[in-house]
Structure formats: C-alpha cells, structure tokens
C-alpha atoms as a PDB file:
ATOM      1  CA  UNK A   1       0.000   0.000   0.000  1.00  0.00           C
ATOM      2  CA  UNK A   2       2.881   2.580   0.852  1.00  0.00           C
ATOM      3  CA  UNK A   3       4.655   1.198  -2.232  1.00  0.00           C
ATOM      4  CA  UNK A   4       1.348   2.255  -4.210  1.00  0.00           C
ATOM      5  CA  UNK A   5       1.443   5.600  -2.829  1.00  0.00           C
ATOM      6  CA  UNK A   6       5.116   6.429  -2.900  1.00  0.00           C
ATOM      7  CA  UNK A   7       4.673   5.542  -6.869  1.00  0.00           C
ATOM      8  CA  UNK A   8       1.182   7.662  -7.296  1.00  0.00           C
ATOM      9  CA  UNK A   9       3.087  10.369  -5.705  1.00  0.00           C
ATOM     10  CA  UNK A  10       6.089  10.218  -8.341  1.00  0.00           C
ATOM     11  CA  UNK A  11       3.410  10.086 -11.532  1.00  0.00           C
ATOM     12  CA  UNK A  12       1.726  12.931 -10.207  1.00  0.00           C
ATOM     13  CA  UNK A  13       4.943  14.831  -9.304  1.00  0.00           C
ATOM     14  CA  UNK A  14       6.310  14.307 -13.021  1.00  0.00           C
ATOM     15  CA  UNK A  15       2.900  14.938 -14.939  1.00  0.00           C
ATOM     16  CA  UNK A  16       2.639  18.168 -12.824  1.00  0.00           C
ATOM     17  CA  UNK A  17       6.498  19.173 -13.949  1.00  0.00           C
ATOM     18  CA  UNK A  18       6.017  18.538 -17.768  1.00  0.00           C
ATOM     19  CA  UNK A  19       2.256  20.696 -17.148  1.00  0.00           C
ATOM     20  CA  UNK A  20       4.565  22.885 -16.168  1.00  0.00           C
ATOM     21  CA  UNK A  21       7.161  23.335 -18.617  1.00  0.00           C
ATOM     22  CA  UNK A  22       4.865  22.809 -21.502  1.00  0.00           C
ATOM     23  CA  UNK A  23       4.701  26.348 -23.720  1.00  0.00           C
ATOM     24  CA  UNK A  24       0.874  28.010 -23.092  1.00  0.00           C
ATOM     25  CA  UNK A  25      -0.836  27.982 -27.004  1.00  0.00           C
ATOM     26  CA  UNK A  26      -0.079  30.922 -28.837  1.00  0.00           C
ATOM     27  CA  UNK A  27      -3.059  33.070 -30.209  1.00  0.00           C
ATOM     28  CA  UNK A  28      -2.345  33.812 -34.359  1.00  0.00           C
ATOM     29  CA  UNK A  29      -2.136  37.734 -34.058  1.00  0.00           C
ATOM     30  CA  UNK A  30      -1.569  39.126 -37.911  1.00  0.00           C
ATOM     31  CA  UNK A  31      -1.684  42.612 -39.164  1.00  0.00           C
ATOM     32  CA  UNK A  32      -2.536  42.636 -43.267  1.00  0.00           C
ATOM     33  CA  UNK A  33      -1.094  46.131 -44.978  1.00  0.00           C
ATOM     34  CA  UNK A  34      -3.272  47.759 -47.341  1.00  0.00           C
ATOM     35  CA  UNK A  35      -1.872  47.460 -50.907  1.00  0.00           C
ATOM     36  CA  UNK A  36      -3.176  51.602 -52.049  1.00  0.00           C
ATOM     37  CA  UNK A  37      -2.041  51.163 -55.756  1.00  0.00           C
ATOM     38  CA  UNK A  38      -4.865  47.750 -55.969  1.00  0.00           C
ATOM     39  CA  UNK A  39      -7.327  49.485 -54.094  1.00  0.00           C
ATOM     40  CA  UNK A  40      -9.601  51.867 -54.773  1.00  0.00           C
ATOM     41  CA  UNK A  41     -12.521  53.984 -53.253  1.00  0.00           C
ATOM     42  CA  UNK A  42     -15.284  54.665 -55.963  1.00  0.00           C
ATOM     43  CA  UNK A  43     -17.792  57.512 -54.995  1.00  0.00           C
ATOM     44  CA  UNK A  44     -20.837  58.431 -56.318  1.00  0.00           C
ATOM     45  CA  UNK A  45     -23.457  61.903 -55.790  1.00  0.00           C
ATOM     46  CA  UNK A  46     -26.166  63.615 -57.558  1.00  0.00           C
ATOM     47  CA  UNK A  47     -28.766  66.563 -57.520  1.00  0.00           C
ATOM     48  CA  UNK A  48     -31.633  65.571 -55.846  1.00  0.00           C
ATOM     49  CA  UNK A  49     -34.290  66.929 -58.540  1.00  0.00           C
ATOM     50  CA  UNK A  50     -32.303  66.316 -61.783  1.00  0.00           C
ATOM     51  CA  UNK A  51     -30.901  62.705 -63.127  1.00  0.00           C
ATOM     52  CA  UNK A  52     -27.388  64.145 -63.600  1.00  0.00           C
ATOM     53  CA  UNK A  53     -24.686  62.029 -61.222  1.00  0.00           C
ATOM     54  CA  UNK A  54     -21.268  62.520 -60.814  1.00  0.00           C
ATOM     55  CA  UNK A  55     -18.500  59.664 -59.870  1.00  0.00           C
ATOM     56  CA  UNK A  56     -15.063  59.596 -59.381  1.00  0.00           C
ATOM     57  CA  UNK A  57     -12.480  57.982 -57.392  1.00  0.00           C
ATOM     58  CA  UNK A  58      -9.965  58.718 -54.205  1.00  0.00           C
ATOM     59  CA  UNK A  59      -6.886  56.893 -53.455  1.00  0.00           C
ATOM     60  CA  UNK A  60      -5.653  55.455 -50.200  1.00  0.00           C
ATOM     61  CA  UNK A  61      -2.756  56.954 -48.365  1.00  0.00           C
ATOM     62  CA  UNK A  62      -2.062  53.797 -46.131  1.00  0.00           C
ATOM     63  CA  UNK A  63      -4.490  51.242 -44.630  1.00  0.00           C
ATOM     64  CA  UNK A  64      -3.913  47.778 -42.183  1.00  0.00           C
ATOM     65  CA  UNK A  65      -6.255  45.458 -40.967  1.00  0.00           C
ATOM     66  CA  UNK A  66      -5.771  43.330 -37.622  1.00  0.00           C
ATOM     67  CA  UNK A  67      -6.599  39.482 -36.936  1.00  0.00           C
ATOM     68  CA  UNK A  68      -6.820  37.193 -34.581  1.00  0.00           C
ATOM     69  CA  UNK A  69      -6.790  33.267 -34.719  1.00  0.00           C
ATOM     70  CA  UNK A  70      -8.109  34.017 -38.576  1.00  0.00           C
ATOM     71  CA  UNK A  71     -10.986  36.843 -37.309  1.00  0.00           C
ATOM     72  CA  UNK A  72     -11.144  40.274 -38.155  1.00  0.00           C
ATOM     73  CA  UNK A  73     -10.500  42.450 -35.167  1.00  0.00           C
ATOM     74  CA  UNK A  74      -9.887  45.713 -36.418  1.00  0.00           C
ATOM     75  CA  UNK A  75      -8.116  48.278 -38.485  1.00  0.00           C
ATOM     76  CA  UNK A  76      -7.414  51.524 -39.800  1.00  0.00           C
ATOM     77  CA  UNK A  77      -7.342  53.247 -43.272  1.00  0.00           C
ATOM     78  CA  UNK A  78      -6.274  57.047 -44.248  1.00  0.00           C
ATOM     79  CA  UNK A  79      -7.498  58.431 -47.428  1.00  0.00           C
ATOM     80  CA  UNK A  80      -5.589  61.490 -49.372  1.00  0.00           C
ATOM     81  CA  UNK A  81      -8.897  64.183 -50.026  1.00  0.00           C
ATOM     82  CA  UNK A  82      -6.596  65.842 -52.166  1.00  0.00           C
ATOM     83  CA  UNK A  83      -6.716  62.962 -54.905  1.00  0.00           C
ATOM     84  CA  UNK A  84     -10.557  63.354 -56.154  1.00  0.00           C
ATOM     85  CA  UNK A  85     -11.257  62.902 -59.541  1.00  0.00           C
ATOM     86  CA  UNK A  86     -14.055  61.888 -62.088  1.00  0.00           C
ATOM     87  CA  UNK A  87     -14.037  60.634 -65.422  1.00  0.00           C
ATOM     88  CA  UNK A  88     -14.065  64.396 -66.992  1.00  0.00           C
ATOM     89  CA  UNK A  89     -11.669  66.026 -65.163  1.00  0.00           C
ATOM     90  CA  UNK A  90      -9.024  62.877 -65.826  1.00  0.00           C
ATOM     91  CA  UNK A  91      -9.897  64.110 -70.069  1.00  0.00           C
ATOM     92  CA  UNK A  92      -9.675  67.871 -69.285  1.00  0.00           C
ATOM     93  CA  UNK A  93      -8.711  69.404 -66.338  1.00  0.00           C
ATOM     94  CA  UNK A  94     -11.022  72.440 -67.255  1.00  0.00           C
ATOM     95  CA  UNK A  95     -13.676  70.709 -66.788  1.00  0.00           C
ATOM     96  CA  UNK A  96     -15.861  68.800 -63.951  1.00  0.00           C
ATOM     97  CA  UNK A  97     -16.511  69.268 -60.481  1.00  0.00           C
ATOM     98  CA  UNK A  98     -13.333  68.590 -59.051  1.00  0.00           C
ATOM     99  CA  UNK A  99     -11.824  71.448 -58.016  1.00  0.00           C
ATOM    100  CA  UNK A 100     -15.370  72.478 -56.367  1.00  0.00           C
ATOM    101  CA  UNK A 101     -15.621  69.384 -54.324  1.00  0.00           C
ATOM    102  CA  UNK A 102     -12.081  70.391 -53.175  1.00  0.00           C
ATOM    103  CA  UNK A 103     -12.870  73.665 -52.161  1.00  0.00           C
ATOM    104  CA  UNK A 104     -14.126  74.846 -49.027  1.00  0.00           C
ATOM    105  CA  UNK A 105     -18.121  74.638 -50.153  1.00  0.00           C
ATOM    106  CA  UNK A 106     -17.162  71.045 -49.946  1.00  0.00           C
ATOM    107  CA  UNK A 107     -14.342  68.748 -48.696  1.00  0.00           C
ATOM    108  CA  UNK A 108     -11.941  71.843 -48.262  1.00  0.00           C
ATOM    109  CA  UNK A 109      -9.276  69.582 -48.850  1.00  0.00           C
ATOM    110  CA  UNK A 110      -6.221  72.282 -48.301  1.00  0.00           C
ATOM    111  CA  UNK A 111      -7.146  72.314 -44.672  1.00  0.00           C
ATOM    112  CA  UNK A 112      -8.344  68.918 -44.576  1.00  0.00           C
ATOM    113  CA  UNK A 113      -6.090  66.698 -46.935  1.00  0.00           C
ATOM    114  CA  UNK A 114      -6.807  63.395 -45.063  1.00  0.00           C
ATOM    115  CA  UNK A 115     -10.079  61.569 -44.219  1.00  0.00           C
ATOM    116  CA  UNK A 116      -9.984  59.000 -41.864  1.00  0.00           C
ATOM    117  CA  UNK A 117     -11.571  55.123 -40.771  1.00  0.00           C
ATOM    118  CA  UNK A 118     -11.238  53.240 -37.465  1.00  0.00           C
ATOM    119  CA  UNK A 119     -13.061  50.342 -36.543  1.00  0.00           C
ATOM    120  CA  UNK A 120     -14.103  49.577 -33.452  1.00  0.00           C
ATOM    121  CA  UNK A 121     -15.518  46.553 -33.556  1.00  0.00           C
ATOM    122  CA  UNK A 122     -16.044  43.976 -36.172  1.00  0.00           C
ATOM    123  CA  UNK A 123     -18.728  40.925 -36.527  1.00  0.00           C
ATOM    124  CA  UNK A 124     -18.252  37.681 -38.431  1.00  0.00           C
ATOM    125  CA  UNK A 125     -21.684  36.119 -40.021  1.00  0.00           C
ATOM    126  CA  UNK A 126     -20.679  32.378 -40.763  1.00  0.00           C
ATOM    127  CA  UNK A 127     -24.063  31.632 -42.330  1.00  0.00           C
ATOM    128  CA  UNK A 128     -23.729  34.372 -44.854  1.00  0.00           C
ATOM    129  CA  UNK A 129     -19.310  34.930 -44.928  1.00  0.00           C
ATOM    130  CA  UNK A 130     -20.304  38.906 -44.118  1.00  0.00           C
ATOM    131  CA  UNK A 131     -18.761  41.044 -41.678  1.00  0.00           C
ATOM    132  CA  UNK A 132     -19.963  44.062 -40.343  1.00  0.00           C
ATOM    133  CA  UNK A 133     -17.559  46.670 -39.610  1.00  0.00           C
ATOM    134  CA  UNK A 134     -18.478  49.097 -36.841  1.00  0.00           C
ATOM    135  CA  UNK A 135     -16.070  52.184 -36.547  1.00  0.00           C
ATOM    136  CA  UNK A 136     -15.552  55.768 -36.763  1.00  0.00           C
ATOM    137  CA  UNK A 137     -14.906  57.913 -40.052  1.00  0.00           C
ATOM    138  CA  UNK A 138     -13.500  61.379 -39.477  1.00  0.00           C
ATOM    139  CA  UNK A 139     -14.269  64.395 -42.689  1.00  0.00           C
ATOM    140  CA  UNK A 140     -13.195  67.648 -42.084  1.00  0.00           C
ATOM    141  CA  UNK A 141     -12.426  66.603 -38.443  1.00  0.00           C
ATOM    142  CA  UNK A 142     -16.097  65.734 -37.910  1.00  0.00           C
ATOM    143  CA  UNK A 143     -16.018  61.808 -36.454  1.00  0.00           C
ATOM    144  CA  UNK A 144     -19.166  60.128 -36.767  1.00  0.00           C
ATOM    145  CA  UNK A 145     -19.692  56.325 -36.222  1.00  0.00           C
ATOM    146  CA  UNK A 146     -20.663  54.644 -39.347  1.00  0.00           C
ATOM    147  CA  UNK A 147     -21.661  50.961 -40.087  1.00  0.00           C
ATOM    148  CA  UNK A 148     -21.128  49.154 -42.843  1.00  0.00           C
ATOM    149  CA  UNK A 149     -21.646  45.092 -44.328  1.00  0.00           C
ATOM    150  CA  UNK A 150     -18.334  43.916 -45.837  1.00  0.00           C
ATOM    151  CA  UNK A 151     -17.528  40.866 -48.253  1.00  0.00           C
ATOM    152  CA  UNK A 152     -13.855  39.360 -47.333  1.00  0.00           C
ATOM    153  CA  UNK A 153     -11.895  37.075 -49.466  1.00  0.00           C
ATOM    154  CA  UNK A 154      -9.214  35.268 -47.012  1.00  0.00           C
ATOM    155  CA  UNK A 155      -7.510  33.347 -50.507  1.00  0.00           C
ATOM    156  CA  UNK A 156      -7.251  36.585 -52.121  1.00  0.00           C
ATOM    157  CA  UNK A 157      -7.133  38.724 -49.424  1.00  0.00           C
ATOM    158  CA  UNK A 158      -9.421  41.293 -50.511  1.00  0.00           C
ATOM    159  CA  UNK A 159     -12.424  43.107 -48.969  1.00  0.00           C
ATOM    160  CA  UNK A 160     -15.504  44.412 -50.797  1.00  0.00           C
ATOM    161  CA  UNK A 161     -18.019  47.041 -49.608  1.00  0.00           C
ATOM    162  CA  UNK A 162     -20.685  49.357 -50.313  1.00  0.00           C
ATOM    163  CA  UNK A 163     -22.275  51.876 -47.910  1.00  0.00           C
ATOM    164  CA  UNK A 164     -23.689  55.953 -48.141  1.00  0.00           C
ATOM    165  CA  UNK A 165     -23.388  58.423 -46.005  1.00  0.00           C
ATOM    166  CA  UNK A 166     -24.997  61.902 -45.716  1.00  0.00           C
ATOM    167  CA  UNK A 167     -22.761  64.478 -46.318  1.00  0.00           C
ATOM    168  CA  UNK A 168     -24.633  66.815 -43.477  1.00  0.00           C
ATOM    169  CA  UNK A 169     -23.257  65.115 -40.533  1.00  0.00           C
ATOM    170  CA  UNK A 170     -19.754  66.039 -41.836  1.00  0.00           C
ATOM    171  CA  UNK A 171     -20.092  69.395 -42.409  1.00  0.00           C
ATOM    172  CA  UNK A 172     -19.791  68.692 -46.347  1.00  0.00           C
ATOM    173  CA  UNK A 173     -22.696  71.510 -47.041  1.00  0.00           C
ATOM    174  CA  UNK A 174     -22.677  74.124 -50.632  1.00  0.00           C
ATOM    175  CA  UNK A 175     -22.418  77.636 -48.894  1.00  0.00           C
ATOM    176  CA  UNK A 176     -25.852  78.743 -51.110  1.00  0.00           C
ATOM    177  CA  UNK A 177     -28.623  77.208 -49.002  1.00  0.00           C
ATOM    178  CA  UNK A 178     -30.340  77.080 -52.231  1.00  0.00           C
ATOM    179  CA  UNK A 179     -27.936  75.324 -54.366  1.00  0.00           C
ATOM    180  CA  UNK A 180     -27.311  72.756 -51.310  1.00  0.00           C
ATOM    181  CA  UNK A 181     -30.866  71.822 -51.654  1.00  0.00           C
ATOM    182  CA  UNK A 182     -30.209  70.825 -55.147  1.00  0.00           C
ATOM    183  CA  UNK A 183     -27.736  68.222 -54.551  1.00  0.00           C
ATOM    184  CA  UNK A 184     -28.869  64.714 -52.903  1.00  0.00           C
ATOM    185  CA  UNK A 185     -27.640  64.150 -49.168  1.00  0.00           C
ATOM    186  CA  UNK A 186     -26.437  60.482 -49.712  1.00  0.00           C
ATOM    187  CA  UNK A 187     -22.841  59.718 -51.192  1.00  0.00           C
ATOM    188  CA  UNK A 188     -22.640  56.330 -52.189  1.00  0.00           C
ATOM    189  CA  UNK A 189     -19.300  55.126 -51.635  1.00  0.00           C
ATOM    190  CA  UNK A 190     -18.198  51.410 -53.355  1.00  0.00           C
ATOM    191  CA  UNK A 191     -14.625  50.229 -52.296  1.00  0.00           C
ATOM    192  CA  UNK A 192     -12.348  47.746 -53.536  1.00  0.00           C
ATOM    193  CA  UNK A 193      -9.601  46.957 -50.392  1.00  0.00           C
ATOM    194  CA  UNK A 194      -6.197  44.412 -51.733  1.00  0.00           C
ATOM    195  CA  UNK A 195      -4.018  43.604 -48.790  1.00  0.00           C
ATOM    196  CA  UNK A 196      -0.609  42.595 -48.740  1.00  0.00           C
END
C-alpha cells in the first residue's frame, strides 16, 4: 500500500512538472497592410431633382487590418482628399466638379487633406461569410460612427463594400442654401480593399 502511494506520488509529481514546462498555445495575431495602388474607393453623388450624377475615385494613403486566430478584429485606413477625380476632369482638367468638391463649399481639402476610418468593432456572419464593420470615419475633423456590411476574401485577401453616407453630418454643405438643396444628401461610396 505505501509502495502504491510512494509511486502515485512520483506520476503525479512528473505529470505536474512537464504541465509545467509545456509552452501556453499561442493566439495567431496578424496585421494585413493595405496594398493603395490595388485598391480603390469609388464615390458616387447627384442633384436631388435632376438625373445628372457625378463619380469619381480617391486613393488610399495607407491602410492595415488586424486578426486574430483568422478573425477580423480591427483596423485603420487614411485616405488622401486631395486625390478626387471623375471621369471628366481625368480628359480635361477644365472641366468637372473637381476642383469644387475640393474647395471649401465642400471637402476643403487644403485644410483637410486626409479623411480617416477606425473600426471599433467587427462581426463575423458564418451563415452568410459577411462582416460588419463598426467604426468611426472622421471628414473635415467631424467623427461620426458609421456601419457598414463587408464581403472578405481570405484566398485573395481582398475586402468588398458598399455603404452611403450623408454628407450633413460632416459638415460637407454648398455655402448657397439654395444650391445645397439641389444636390442629394447620400454619397454612395463602393470600395475595392487588396491587402498585402
């Protein structure tokens, strides 16, 4: 009986030891970097009593996206104001919007030359492989919260979304009350995000 004891003691001495000495699992932290020349932020307005829309595009300046054990976590993307275009002013210069969205009735983009994203929380839908990104989007120093339903390609590493936002809550208002009223409140933005 002491034999049995003396030897239970040993086994549970030594399987306590290796417990011991055995590494605790590692959690798979990676951060993806945004690839800016393969990605691309469409956007899309229009007067609100006419069927004349304007679209262009605005480059990234840098972007990165956080994971955890394979999950999105979070991330943050910066996005140069002072790169809008559309279609007509690419052709001529003289013409198109472009210069008007940049000025101060708009985006003012000499005093604000970046536009920022941060999420804050992300949510994985297994049934339909969507995410929803929660997080905050600063204009013209204006941060609202926005939310938005995002399609994510883990073999390609890629990350497709759609979403609008009205321009009001940022401050992105035509100095003629009048002519604001002509243009629609929604800008429809449709984005394209490659990651390294």
């Amino acid at each position: 009986m002491q034999k049995s004891i003396i030897t239970l003691s040993i086994i549970l001495c030594f399987t306590m030891a290796v417990t011991a000495q055995m590494p605790e699992e590692s959690t798979d932290n990676k951060t993806y970097l945004l690839d800016p020349f393969q990605s691309v932020l469409n956007w899309r307005a229009s007067y609100a009593f006419q069927f004349t829309e304007y679209n262009g595009t605005v480059e990234f300046f840098k972007g990165k996206l956080y994971t955890k054990d394979g999950t999105i976590t979070g991330g943050s993307f910066s996005i140069d104001m002072t790169t809008i275009t559309t279609p007509e002013h690419t052709k001529n210069s003289d013409h198109g919007p472009v210069e008007h969205l940049k000025n101060s009735d708009f985006f003012d983009v000499e005093k604000y030359p970046k536009a920022h994203l941060e999420l804050t929380k992300v949510t994985y839908y297994s049934n339909t492989n969507e995410h929803r990104l929660e997080g905050d989007l600063t204009i013209k120093d204006i941060t609202k919260p926005i939310m938005i339903k995002a399609m994510v390609n883990d073999i390609n590493k890629t990350l497709k979304t759609r979403f609008i936002i009205d321009r009001r809550d940022w401050g992105i208002n035509y100095q003629s009350k009048f002519k604001d009223s002509a243009i629609r409140d929604d800008i429809e933005f449709d984005v394209f995000l490659k990651f390294q």
